[in-house]
Protein backbone atom coordinates (compact mmCIF):
# COMPACT_ATOMS: atom_id res chain seq x y z
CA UNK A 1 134.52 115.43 83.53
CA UNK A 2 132.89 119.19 82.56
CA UNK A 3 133.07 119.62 78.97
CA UNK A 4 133.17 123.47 80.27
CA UNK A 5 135.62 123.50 82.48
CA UNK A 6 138.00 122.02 79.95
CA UNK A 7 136.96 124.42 77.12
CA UNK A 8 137.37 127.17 79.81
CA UNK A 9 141.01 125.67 80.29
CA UNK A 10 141.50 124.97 76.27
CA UNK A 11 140.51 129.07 75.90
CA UNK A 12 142.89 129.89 78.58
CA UNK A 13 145.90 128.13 77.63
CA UNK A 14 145.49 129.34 73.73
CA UNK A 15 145.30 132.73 75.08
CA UNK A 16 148.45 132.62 77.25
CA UNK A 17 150.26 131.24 74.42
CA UNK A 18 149.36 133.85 72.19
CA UNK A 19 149.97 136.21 74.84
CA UNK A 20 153.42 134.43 75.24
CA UNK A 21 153.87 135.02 71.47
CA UNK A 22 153.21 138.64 71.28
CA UNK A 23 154.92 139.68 74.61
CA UNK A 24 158.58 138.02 74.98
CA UNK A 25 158.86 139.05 78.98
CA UNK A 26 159.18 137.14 81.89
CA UNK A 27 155.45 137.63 83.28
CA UNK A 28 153.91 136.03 80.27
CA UNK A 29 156.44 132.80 80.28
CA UNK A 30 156.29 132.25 84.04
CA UNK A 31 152.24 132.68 83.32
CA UNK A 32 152.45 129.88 80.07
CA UNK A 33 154.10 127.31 82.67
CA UNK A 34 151.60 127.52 85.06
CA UNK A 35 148.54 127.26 82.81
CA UNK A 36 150.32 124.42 81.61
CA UNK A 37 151.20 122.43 84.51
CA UNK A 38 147.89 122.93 86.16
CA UNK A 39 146.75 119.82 84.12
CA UNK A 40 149.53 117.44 85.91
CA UNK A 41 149.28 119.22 89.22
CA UNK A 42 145.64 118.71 89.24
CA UNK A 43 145.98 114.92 88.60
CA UNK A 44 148.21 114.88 91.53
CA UNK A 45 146.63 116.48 93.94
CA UNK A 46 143.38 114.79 93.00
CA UNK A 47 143.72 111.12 92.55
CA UNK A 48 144.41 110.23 96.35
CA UNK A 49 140.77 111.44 96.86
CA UNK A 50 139.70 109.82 93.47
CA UNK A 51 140.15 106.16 93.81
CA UNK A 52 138.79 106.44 97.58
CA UNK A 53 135.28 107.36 97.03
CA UNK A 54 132.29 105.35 97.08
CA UNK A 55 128.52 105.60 96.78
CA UNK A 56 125.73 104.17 97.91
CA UNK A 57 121.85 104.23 97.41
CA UNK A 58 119.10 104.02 100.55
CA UNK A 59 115.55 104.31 100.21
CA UNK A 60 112.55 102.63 102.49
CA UNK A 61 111.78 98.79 101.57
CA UNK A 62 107.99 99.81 101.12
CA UNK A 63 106.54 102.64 101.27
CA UNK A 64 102.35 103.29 101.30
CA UNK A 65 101.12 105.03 98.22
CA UNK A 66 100.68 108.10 98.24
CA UNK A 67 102.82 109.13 100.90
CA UNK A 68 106.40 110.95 100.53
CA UNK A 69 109.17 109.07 99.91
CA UNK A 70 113.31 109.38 99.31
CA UNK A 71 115.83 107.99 97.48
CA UNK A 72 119.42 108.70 99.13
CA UNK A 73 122.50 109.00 97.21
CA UNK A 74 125.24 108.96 100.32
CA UNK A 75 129.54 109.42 99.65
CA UNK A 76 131.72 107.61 101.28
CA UNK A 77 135.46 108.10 101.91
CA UNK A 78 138.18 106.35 103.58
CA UNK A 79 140.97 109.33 103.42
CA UNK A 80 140.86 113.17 104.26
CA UNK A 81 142.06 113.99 100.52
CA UNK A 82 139.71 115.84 98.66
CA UNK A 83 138.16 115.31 95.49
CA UNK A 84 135.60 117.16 92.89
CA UNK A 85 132.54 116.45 92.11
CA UNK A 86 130.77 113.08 91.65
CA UNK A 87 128.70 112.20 88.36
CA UNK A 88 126.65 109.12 88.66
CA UNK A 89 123.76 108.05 85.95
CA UNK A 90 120.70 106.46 88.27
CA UNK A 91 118.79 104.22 86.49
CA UNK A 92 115.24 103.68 87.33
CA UNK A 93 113.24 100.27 86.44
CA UNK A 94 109.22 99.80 87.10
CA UNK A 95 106.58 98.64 84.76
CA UNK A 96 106.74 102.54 82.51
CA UNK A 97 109.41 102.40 80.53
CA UNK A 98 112.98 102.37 82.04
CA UNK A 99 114.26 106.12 82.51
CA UNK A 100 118.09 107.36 83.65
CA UNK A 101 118.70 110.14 85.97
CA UNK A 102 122.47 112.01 85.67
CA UNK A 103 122.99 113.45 88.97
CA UNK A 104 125.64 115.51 90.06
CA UNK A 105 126.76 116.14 93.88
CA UNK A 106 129.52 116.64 96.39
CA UNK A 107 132.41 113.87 96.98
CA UNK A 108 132.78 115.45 100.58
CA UNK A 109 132.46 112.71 102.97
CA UNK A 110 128.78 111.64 104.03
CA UNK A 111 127.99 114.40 101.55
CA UNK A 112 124.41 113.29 100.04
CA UNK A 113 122.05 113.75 97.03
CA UNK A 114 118.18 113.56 98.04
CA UNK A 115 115.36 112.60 95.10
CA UNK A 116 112.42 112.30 95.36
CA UNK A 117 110.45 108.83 94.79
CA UNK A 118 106.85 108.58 92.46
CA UNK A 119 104.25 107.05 94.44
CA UNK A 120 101.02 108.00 92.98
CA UNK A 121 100.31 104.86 92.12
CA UNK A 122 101.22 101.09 93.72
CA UNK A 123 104.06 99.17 92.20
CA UNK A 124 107.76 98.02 92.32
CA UNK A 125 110.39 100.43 91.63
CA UNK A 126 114.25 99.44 91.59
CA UNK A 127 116.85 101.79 91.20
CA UNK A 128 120.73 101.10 90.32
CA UNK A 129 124.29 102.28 88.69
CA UNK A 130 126.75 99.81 87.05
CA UNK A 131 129.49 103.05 87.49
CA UNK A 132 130.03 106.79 88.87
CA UNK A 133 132.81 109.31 87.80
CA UNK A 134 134.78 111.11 90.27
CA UNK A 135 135.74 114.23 88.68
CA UNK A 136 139.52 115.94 89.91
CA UNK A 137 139.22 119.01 91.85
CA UNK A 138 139.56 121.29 88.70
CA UNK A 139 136.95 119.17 86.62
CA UNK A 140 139.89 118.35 84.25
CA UNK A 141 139.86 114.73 84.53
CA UNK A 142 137.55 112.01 85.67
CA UNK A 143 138.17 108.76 87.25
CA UNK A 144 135.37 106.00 86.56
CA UNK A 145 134.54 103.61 89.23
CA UNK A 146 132.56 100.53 89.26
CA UNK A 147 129.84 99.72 92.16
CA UNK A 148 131.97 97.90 95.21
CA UNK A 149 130.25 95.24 97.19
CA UNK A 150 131.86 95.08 100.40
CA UNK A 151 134.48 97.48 102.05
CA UNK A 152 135.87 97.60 105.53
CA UNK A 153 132.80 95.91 106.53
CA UNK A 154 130.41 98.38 105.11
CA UNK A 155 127.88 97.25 102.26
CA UNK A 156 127.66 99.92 99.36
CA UNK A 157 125.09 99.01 97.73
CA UNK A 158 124.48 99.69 93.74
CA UNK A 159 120.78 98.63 93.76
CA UNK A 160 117.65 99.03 95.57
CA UNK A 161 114.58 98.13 95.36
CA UNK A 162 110.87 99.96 96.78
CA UNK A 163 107.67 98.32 97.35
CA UNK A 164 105.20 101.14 96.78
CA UNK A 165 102.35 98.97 98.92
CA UNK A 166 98.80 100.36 97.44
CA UNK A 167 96.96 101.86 100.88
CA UNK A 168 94.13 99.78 101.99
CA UNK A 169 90.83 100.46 101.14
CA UNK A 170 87.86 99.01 102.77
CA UNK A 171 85.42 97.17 100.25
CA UNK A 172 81.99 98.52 99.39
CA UNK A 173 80.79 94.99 101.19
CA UNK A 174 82.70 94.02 104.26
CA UNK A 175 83.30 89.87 104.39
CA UNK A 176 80.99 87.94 106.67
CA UNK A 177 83.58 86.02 109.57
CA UNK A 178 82.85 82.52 109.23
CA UNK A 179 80.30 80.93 111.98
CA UNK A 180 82.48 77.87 114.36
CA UNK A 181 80.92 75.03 113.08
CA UNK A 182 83.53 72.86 115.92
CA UNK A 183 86.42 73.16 118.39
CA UNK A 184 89.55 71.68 117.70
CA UNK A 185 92.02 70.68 120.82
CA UNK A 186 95.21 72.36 120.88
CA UNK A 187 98.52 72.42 122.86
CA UNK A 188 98.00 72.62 126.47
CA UNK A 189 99.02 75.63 128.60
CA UNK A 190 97.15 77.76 126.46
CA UNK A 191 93.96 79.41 128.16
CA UNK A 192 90.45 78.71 126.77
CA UNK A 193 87.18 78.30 128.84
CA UNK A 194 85.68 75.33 126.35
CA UNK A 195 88.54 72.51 127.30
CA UNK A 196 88.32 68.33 127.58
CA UNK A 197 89.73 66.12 130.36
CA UNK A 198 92.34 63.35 129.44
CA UNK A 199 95.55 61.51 130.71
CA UNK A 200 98.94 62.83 131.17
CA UNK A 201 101.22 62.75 128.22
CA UNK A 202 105.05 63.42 128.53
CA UNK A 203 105.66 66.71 127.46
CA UNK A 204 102.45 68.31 128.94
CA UNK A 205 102.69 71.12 131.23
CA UNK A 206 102.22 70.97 134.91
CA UNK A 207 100.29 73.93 135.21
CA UNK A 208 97.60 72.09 132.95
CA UNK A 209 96.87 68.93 135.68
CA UNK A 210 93.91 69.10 137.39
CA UNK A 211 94.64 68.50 140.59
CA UNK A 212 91.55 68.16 142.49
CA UNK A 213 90.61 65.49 139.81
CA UNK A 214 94.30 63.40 139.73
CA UNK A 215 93.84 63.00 143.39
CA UNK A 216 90.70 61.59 142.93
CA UNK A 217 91.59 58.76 140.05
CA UNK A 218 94.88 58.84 141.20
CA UNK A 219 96.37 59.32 137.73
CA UNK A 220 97.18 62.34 136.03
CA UNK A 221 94.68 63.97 134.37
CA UNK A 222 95.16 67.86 132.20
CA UNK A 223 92.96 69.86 130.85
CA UNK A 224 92.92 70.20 126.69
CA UNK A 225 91.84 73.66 125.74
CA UNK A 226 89.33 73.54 123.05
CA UNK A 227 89.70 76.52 120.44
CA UNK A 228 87.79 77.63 117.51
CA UNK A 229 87.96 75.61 114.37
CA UNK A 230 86.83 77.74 110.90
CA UNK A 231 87.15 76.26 107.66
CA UNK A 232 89.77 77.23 105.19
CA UNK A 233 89.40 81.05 103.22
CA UNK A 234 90.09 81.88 99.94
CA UNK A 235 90.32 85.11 99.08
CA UNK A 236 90.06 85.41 94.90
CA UNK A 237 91.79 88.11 93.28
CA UNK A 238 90.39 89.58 89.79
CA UNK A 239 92.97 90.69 87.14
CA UNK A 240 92.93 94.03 86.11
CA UNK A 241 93.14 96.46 83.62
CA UNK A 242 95.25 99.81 84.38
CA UNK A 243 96.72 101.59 87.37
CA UNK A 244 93.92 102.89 88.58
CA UNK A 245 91.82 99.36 89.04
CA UNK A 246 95.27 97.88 90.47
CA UNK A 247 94.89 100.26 93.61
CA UNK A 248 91.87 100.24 94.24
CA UNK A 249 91.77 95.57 94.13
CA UNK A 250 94.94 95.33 95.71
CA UNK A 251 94.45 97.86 98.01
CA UNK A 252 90.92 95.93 98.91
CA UNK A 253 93.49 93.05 99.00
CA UNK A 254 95.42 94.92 101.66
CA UNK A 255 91.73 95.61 103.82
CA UNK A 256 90.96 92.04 103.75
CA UNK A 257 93.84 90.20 104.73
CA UNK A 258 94.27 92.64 107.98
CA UNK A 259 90.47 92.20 109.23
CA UNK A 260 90.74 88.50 108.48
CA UNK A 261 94.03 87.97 110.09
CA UNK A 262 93.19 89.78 113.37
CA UNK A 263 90.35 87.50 113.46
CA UNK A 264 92.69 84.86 113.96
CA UNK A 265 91.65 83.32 110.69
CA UNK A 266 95.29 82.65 109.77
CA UNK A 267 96.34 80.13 112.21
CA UNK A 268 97.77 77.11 110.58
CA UNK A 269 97.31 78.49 106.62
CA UNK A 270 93.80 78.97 107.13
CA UNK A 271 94.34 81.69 104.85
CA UNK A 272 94.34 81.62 101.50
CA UNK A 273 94.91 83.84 98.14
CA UNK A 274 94.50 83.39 94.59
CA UNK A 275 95.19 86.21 91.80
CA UNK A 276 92.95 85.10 88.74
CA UNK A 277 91.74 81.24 87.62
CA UNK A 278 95.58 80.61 86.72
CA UNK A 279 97.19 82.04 89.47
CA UNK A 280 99.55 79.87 92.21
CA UNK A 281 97.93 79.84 95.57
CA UNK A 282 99.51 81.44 98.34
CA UNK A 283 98.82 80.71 102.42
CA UNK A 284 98.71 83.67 104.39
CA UNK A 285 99.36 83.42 108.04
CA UNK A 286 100.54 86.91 108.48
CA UNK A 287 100.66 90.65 107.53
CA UNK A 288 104.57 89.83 106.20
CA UNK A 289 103.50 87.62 103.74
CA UNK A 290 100.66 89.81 102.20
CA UNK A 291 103.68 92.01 101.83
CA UNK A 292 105.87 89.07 99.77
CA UNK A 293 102.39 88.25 98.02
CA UNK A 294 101.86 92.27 97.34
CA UNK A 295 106.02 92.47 96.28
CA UNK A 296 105.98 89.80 94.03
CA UNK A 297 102.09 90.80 92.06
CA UNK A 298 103.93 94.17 92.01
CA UNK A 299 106.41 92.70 89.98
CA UNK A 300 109.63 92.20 92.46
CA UNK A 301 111.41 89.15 90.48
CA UNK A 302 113.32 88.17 94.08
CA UNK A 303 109.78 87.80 96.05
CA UNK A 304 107.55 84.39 94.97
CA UNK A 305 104.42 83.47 96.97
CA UNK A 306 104.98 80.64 99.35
């Protein structure tokens, strides 16, 4: 509730009754009884739009550094009765130390509060509330209300978290691809000009027989597309030291893993990356999990390498 607005009433109602006690007329009793009952007459009119508020925070997943980004405080309301204002305390969680935010907005329905989101540098950010305050529409009283999980089928959610992925940056030395030192066989149906000759299996595709060659041995014969077989990468991460060395490696990181994978060197965890000597290992086979890999090195406790 505004400390002000009940001073502001406090002044008032000493003033009418000392009005009331200097001036015995009818104006300045009919004026002490409606200072007075404003306090149970805004209660009344206020607490049907009170208990049916709710709140909930949006922001982007991940977000590149460097680049703008939003954290969205909506209202939500299941009844046409108004309400004041809502007073929520935001608190925000990343590796500097924990800071709150006391924001104040409208309880109108799909009313919002905008702030913005720090992304000079890469990291994790999570922001949450344990409870808001729905103020009456005088101010004069203030209804707490804890975060609700589920509500007429709508998630309001009390927490969020933001992946601030550090932009890729190309290395002063680009990796050399791997020469093909063989050619595996793979599934058939699959096009490749370097293929071998063998029987018919159950399960193999008719559009991989060679016909012109069944009809001579009179058995069933496919063709076995031969594709490109490179030898496992590892790519090593070094540990750093501040912010500013963070960036730039994992954003390096970031470069790496997209040239290698559209080389097609993370087919079947070909891939590979390692943060430090003591760090797990985790196979890469796609640009999603360089994103878990990035979201738990950032410091996400939900994400783990696989």
């Amino acid at each position: 509730m505004s400390v002000l607005r009940i001073l502001l009433y406090l002044v008032i109602l000493i003033s009418t009754v000392v009005f009331f006690a200097l001036y015995h007329r009818w104006f300045s009793w009919y004026l002490l009884v409606l200072i007075v009952l404003l306090i149970p007459f805004d209660l009344l009119l206020s607490l049907p739009g009170m208990f049916n508020r709710h709140i909930s925070l949006h922001a982007p997943k991940i977000v590149l550094q460097g680049t703008e980004a939003t954290l969205r405080i909506k209202t939500h309301s299941t009844t046409i009765f108004p309400a004041g204002l809502i007073k929520v305390k935001i608190h925000e969680k990343g590796e500097e130390k924990p800071t709150s935010h006391r924001i104040s907005f409208s309880s109108s329905t799909d009313s919002q509060f905008e702030k913005s989101i720090n992304t000079e540098h890469s990291g994790f950010a999570t922001f949450s509330y344990e409870r808001f305050w729905v103020n009456s529409l005088l101010g004069l009283f203030a209804l707490p209300q804890k975060a609700q999980g589920r509500r007429q089928g709508k998630k309001h959610s009390n927490r969020i978290g933001v992946l601030i992925l550090p932009a890729a940056k190309k290395p002063l030395r680009v990796p050399v691809l791997p020469k093909v030192s063989a050619l595996r066989p793979t599934r058939c149906g699959i096009f490749s000009e370097d293929h071998d000759l063998r029987s018919f299996r159950s399960g193999d595709p008719l559009k991989s027989v060679h016909w012109k060659l069944s009809a001579k041995h009179d058995s069933l014969i496919v063709r076995e597309p031969l594709l490109p077989e490179f030898p496992n990468c590892l790519i090593s991460v070094a540990p750093w030291r501040n912010k500013q060395e963070r960036d730039l490696i994992l954003g390096r990181l970031h470069w790496v893993c997209e040239y290698l994978l559209e080389a097609e060197l993370g087919e079947e965890h070909h891939l590979y990356v390692k943060l430090g000597q003591e760090g797990a290992v985790a196979a890469i086979t796609e640009m999603s999990e360089v994103m878990d890999y990035l979201r738990h090195v950032l410091g996400d406790s939900t994400a783990a390498p696989n």
